[in-house]
PDB file of N, CA and C in Angstrom:
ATOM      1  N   UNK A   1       4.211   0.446   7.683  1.00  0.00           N
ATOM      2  CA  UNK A   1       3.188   1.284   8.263  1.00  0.00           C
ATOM      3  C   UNK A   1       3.474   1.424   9.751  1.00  0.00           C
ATOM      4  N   UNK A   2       3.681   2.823  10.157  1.00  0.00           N
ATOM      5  CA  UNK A   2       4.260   2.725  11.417  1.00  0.00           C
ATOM      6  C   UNK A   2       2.862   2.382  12.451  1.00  0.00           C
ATOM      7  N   UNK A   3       3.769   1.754  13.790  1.00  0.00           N
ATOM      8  CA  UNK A   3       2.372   1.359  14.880  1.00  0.00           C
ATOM      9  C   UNK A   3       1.842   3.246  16.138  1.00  0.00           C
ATOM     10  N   UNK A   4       0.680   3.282  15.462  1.00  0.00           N
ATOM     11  CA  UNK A   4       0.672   4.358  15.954  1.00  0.00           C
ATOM     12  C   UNK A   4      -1.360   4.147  16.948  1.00  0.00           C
ATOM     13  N   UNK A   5      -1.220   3.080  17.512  1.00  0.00           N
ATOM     14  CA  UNK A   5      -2.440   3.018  18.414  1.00  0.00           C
ATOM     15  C   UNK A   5      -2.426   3.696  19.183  1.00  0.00           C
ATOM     16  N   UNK A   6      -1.257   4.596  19.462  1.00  0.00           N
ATOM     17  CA  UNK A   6      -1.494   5.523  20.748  1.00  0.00           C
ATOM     18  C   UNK A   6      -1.951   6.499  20.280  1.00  0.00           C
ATOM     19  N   UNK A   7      -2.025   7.276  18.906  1.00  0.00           N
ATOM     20  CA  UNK A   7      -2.660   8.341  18.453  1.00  0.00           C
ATOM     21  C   UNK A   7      -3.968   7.924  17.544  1.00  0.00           C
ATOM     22  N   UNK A   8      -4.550   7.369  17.808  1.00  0.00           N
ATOM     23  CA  UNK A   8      -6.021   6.914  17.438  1.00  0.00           C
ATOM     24  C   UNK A   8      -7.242   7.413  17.719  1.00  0.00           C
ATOM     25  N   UNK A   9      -7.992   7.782  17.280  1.00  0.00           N
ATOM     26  CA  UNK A   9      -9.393   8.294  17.154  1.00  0.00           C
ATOM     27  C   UNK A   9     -10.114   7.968  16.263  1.00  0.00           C
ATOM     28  N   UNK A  10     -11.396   7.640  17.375  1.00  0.00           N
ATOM     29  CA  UNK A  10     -12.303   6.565  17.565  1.00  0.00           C
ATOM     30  C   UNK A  10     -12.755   7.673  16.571  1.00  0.00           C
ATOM     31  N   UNK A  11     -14.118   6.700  15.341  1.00  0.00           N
ATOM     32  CA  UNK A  11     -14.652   7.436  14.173  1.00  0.00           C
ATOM     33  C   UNK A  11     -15.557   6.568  14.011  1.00  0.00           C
ATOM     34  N   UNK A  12     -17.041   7.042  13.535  1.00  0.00           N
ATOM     35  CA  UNK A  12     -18.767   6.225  13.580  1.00  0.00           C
ATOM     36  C   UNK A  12     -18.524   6.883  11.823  1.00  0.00           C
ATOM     37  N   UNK A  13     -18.493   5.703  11.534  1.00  0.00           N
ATOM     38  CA  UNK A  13     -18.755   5.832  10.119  1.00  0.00           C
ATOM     39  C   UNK A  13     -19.952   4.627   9.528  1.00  0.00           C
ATOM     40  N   UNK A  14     -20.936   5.384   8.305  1.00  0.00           N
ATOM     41  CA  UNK A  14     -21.833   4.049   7.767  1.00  0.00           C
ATOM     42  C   UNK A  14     -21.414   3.757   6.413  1.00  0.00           C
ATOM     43  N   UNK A  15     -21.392   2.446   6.414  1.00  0.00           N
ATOM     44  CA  UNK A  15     -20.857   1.503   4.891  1.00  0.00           C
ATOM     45  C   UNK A  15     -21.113   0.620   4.603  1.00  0.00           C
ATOM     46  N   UNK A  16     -21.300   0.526   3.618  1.00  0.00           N
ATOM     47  CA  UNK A  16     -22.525  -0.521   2.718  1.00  0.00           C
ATOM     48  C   UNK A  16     -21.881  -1.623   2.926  1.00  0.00           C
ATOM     49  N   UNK A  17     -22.517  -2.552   3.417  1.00  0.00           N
ATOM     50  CA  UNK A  17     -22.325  -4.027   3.765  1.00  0.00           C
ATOM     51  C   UNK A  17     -21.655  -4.743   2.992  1.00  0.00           C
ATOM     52  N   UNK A  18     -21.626  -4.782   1.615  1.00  0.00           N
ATOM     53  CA  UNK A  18     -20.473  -5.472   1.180  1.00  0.00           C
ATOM     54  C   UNK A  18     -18.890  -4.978   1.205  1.00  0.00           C
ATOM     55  N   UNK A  19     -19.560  -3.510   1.113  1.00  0.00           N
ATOM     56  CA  UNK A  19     -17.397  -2.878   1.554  1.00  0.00           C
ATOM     57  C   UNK A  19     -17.232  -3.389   2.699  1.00  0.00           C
ATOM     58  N   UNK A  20     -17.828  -3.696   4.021  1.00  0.00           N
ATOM     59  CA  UNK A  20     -17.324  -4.425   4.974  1.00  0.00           C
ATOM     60  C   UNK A  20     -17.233  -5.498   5.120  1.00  0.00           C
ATOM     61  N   UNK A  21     -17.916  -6.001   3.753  1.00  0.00           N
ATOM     62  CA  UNK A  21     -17.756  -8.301   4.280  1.00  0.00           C
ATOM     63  C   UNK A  21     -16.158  -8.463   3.347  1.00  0.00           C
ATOM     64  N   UNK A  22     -16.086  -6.975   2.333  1.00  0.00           N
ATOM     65  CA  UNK A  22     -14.978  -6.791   1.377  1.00  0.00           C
ATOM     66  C   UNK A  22     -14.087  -6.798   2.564  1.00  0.00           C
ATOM     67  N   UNK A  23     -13.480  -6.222   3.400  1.00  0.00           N
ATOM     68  CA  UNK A  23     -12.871  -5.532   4.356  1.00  0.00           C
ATOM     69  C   UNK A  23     -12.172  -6.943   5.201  1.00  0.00           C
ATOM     70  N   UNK A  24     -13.897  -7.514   5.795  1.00  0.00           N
ATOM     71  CA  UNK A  24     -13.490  -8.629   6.395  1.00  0.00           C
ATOM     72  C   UNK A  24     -12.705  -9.764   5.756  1.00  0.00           C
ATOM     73  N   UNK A  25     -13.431 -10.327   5.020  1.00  0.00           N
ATOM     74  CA  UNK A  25     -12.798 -11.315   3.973  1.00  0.00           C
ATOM     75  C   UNK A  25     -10.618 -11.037   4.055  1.00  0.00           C
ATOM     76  N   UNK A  26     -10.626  -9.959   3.741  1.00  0.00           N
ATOM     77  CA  UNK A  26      -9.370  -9.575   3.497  1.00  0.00           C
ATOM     78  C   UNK A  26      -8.481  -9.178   4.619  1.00  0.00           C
ATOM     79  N   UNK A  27      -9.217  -8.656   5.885  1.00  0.00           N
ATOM     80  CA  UNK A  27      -8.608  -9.233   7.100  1.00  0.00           C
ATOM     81  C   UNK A  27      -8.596 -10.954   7.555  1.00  0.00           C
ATOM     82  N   UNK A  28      -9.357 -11.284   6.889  1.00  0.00           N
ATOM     83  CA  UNK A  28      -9.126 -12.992   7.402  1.00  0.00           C
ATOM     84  C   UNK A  28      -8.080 -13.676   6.547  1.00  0.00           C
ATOM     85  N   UNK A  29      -7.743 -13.293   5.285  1.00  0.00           N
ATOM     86  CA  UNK A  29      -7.028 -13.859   4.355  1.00  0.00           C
ATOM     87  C   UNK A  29      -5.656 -13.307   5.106  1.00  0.00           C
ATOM     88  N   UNK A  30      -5.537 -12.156   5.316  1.00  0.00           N
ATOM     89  CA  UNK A  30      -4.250 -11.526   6.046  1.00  0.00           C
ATOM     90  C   UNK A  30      -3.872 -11.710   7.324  1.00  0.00           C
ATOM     91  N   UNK A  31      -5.017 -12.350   7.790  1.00  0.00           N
ATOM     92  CA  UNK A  31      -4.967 -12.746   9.666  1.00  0.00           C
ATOM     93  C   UNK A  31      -4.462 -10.919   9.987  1.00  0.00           C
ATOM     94  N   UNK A  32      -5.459 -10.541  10.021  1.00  0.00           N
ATOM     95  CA  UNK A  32      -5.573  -8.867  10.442  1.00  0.00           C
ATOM     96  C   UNK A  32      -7.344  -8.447  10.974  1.00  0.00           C
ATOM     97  N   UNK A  33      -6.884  -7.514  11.793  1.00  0.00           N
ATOM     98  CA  UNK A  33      -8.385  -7.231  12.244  1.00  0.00           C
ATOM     99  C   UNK A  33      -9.019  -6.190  10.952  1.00  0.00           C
ATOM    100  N   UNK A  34     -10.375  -5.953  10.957  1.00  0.00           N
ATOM    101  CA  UNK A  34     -11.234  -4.706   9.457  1.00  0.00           C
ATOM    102  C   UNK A  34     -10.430  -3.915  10.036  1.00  0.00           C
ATOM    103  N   UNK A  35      -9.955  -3.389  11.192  1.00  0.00           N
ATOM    104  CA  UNK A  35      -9.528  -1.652  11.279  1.00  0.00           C
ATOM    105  C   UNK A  35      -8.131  -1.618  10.344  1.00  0.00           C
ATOM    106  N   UNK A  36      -7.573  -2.910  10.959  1.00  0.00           N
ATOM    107  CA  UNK A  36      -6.213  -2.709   9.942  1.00  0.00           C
ATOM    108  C   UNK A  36      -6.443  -2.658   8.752  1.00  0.00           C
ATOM    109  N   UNK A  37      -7.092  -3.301   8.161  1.00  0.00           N
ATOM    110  CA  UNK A  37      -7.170  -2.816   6.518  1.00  0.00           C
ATOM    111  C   UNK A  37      -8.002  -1.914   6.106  1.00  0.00           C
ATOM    112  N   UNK A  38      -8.945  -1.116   6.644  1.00  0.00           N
ATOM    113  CA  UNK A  38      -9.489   0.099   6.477  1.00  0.00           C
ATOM    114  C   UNK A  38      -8.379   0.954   6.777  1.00  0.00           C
ATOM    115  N   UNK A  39      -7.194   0.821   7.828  1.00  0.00           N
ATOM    116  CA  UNK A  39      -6.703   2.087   7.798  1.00  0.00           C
ATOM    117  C   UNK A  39      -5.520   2.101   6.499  1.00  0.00           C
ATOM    118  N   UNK A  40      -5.576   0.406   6.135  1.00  0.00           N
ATOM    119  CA  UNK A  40      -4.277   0.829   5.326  1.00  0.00           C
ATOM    120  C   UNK A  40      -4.789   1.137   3.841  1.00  0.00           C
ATOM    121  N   UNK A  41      -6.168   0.764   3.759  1.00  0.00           N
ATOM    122  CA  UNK A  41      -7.103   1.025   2.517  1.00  0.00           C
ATOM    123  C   UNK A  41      -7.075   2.711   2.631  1.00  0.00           C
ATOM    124  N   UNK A  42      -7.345   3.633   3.429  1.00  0.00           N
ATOM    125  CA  UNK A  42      -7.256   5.071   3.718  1.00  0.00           C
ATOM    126  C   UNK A  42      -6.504   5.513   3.621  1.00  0.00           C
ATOM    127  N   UNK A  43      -4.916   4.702   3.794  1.00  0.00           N
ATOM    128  CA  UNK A  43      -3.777   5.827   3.517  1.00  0.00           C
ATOM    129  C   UNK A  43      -3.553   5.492   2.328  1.00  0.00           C
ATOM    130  N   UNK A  44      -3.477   4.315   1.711  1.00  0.00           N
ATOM    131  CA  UNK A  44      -3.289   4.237   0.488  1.00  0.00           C
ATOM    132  C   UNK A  44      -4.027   5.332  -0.073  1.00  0.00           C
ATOM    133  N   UNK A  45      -5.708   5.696   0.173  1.00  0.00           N
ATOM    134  CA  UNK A  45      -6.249   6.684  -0.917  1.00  0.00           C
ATOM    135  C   UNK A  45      -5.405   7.840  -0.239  1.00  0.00           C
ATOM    136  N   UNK A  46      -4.986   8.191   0.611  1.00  0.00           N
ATOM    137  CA  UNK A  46      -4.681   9.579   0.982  1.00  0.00           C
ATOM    138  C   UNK A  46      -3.228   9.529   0.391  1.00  0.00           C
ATOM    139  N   UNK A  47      -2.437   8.757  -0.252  1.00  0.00           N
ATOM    140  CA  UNK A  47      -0.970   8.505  -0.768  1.00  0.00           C
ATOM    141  C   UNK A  47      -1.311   8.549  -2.304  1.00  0.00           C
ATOM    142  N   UNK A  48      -2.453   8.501  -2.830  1.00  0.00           N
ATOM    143  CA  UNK A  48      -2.328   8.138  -3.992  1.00  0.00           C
ATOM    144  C   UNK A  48      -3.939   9.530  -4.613  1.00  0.00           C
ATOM    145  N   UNK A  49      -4.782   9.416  -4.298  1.00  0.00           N
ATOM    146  CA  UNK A  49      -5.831  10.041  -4.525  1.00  0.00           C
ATOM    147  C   UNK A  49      -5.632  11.335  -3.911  1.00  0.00           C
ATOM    148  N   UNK A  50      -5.419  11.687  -2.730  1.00  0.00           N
ATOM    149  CA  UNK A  50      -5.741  12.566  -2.496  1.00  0.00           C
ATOM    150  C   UNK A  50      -5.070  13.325  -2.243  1.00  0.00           C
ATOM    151  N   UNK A  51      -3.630  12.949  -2.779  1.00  0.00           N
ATOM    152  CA  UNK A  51      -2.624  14.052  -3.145  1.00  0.00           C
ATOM    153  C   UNK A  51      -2.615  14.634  -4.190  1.00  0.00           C
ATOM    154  N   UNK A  52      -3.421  14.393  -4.987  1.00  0.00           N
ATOM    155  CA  UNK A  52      -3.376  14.719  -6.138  1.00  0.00           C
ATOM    156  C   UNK A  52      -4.976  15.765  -6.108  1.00  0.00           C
ATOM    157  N   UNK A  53      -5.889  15.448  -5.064  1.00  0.00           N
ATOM    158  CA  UNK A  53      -6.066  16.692  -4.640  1.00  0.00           C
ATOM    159  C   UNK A  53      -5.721  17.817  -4.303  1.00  0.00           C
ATOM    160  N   UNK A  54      -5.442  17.435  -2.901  1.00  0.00           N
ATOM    161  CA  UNK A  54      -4.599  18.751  -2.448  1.00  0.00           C
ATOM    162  C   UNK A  54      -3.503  19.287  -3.187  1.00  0.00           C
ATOM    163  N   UNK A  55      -2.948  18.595  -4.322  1.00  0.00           N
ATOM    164  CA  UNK A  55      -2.328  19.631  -5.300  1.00  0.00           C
ATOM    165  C   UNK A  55      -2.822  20.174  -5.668  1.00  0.00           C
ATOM    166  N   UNK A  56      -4.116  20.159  -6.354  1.00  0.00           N
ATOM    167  CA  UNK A  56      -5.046  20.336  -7.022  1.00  0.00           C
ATOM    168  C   UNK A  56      -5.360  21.958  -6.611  1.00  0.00           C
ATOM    169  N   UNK A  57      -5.624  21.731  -5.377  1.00  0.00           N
ATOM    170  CA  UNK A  57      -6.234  22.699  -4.694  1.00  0.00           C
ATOM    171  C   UNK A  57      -5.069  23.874  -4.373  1.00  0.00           C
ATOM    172  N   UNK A  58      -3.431  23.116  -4.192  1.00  0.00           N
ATOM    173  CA  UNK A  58      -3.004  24.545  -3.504  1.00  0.00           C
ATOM    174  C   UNK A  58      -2.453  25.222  -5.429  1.00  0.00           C
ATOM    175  N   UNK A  59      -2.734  24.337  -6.055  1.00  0.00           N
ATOM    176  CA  UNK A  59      -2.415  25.017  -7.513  1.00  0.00           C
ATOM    177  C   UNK A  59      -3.397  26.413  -7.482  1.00  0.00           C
ATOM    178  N   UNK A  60      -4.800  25.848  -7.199  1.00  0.00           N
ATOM    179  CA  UNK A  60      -6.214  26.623  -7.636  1.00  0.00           C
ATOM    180  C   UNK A  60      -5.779  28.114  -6.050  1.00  0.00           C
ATOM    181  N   UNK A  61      -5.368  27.649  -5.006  1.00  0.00           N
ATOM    182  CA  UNK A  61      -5.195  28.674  -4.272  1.00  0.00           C
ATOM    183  C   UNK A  61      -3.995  29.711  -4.605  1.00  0.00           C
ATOM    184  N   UNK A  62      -2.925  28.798  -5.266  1.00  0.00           N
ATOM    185  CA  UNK A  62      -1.621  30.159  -6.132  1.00  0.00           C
ATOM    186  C   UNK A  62      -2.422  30.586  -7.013  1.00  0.00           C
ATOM    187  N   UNK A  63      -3.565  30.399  -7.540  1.00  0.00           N
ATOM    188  CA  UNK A  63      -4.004  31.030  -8.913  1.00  0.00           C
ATOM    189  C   UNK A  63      -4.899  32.708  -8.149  1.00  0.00           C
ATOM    190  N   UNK A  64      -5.577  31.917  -6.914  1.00  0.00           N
ATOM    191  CA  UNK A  64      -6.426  33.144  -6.292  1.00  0.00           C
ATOM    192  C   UNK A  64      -5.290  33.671  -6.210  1.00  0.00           C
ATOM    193  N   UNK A  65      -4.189  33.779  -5.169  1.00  0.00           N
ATOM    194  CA  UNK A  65      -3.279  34.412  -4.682  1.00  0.00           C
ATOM    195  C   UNK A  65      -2.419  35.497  -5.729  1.00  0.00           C
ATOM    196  N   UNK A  66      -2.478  35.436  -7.210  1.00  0.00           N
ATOM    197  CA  UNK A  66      -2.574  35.744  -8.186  1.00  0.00           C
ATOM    198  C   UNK A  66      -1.183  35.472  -8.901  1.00  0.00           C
ATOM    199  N   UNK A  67      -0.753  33.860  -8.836  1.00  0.00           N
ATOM    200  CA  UNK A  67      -0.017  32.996  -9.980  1.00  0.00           C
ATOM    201  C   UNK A  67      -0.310  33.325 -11.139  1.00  0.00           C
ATOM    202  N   UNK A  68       0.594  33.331 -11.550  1.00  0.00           N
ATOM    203  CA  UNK A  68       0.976  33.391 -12.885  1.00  0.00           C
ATOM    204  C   UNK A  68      -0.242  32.050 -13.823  1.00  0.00           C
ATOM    205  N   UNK A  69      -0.579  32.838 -14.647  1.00  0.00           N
ATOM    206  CA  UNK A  69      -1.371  32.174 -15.495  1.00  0.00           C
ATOM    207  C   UNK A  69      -1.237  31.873 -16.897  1.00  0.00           C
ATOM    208  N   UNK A  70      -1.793  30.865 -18.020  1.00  0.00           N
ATOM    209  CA  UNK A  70      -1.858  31.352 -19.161  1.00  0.00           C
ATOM    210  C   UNK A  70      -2.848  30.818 -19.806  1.00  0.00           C
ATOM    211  N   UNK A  71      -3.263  31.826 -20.445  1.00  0.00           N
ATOM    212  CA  UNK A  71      -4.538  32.194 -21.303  1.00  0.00           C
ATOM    213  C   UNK A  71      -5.012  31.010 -22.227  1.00  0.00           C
ATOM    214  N   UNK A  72      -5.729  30.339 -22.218  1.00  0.00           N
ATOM    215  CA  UNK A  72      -6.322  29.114 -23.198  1.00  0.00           C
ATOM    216  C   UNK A  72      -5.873  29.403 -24.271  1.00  0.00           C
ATOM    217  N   UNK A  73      -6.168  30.131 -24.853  1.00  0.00           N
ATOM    218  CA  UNK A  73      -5.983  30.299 -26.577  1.00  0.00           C
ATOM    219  C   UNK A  73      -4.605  29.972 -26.692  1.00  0.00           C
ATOM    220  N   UNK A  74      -3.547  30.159 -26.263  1.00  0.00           N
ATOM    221  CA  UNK A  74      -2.260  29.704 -26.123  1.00  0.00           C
ATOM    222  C   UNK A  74      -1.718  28.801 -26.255  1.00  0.00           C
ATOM    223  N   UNK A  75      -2.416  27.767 -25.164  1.00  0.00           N
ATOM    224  CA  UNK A  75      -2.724  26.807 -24.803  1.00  0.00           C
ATOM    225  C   UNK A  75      -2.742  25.539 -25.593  1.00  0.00           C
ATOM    226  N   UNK A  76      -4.077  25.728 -26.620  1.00  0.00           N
ATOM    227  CA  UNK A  76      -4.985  25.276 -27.879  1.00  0.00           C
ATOM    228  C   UNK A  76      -3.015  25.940 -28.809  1.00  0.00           C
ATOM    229  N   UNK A  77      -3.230  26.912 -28.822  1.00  0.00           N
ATOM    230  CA  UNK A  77      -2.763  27.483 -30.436  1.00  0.00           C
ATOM    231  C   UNK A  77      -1.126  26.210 -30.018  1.00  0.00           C
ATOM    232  N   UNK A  78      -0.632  26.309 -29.087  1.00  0.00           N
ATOM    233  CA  UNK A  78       0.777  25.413 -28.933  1.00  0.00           C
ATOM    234  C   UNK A  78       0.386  23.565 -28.953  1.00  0.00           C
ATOM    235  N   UNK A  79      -0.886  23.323 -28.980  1.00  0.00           N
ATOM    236  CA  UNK A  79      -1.126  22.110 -28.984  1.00  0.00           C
ATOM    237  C   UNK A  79      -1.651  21.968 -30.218  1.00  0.00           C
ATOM    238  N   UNK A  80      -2.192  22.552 -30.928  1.00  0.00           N
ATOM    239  CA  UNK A  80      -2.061  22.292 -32.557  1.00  0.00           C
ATOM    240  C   UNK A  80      -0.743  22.231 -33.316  1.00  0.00           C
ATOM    241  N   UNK A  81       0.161  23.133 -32.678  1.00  0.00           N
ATOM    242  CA  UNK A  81       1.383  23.153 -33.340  1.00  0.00           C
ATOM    243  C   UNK A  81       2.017  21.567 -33.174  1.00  0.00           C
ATOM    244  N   UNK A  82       1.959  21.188 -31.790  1.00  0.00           N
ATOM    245  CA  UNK A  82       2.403  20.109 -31.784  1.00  0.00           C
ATOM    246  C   UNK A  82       1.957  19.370 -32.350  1.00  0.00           C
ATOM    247  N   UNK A  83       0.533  19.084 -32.275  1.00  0.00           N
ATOM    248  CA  UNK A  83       0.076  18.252 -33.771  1.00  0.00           C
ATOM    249  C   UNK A  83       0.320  18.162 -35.075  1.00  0.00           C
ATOM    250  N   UNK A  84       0.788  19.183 -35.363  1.00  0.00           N
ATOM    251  CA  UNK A  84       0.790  19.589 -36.594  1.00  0.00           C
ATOM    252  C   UNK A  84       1.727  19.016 -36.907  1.00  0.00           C
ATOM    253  N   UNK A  85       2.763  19.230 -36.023  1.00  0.00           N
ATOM    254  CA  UNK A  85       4.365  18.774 -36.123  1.00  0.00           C
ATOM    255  C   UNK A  85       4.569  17.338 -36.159  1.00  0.00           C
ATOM    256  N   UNK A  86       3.418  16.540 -35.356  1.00  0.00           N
ATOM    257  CA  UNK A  86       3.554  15.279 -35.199  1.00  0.00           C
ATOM    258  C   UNK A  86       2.889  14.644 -36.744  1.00  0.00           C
ATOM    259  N   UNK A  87       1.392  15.393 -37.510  1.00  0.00           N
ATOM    260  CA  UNK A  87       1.260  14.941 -38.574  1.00  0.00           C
ATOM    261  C   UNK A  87       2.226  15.051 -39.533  1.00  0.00           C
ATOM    262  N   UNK A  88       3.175  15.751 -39.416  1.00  0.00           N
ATOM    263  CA  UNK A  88       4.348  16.234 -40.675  1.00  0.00           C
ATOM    264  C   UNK A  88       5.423  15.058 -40.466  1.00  0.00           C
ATOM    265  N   UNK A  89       5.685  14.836 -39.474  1.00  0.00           N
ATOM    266  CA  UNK A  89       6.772  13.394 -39.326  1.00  0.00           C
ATOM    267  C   UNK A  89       5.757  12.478 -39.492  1.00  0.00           C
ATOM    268  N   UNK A  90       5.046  12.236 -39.308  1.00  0.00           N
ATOM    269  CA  UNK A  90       4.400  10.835 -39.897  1.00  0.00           C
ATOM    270  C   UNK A  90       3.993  10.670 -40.787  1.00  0.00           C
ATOM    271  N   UNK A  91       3.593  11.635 -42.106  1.00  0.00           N
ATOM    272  CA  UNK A  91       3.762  11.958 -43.184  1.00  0.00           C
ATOM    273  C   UNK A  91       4.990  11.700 -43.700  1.00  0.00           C
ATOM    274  N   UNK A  92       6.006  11.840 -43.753  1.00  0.00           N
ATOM    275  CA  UNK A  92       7.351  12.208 -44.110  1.00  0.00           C
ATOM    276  C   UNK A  92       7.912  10.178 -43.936  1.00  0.00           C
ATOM    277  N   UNK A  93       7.507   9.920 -42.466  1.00  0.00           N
ATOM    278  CA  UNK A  93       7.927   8.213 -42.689  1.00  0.00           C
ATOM    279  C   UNK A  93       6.547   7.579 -43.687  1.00  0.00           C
ATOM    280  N   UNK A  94       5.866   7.860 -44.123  1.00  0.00           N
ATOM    281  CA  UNK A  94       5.079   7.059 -44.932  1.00  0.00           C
ATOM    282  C   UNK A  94       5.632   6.809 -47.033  1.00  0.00           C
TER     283      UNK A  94
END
């Protein structure tokens, strides 16, 4: 985690008292101050959660932009097939 205190901004946030005795506890076990593990608790969600947002989102913005789409029924009709296909081999080993 790179050291980046020179680009820091200060943030008033409220949180329920046990996420912070959570916080503390786990800076004391780590000999770390709460900010350090709030920030590394934050990038973790922003590395793991919330990329999977913002995919989310620039998917849903190629769709406005007018991406290529396909139609549910399609969708459904190719995922039965695969089922179908999967009940027929497991049929077949029985």
């Amino acid at each position: 985690m790179p050291d980046d205190a020179a680009l820091t901004t200060h943030v008033t946030l409220r949180i329920p008292a046990d996420v912070v005795e959570a916080f503390d506890r786990l800076g004391k076990i780590l000999d770390r101050p709460r900010s350090w593990v709030m920030v590394r608790a934050l990038r973790r969600y922003l590395e793991d959660e919330a990329a999977e947002i913002f995919g989310d989102a620039e998917a849903l913005a190629e769709l406005d932009r007018g991406g290529q789409t396909i139609p549910a029924e399609d969708v459904i009709a190719e995922m039965r097939g695969i089922i179908k296909a999967a009940e027929r081999k497991r049929a077949k080993r029985r």
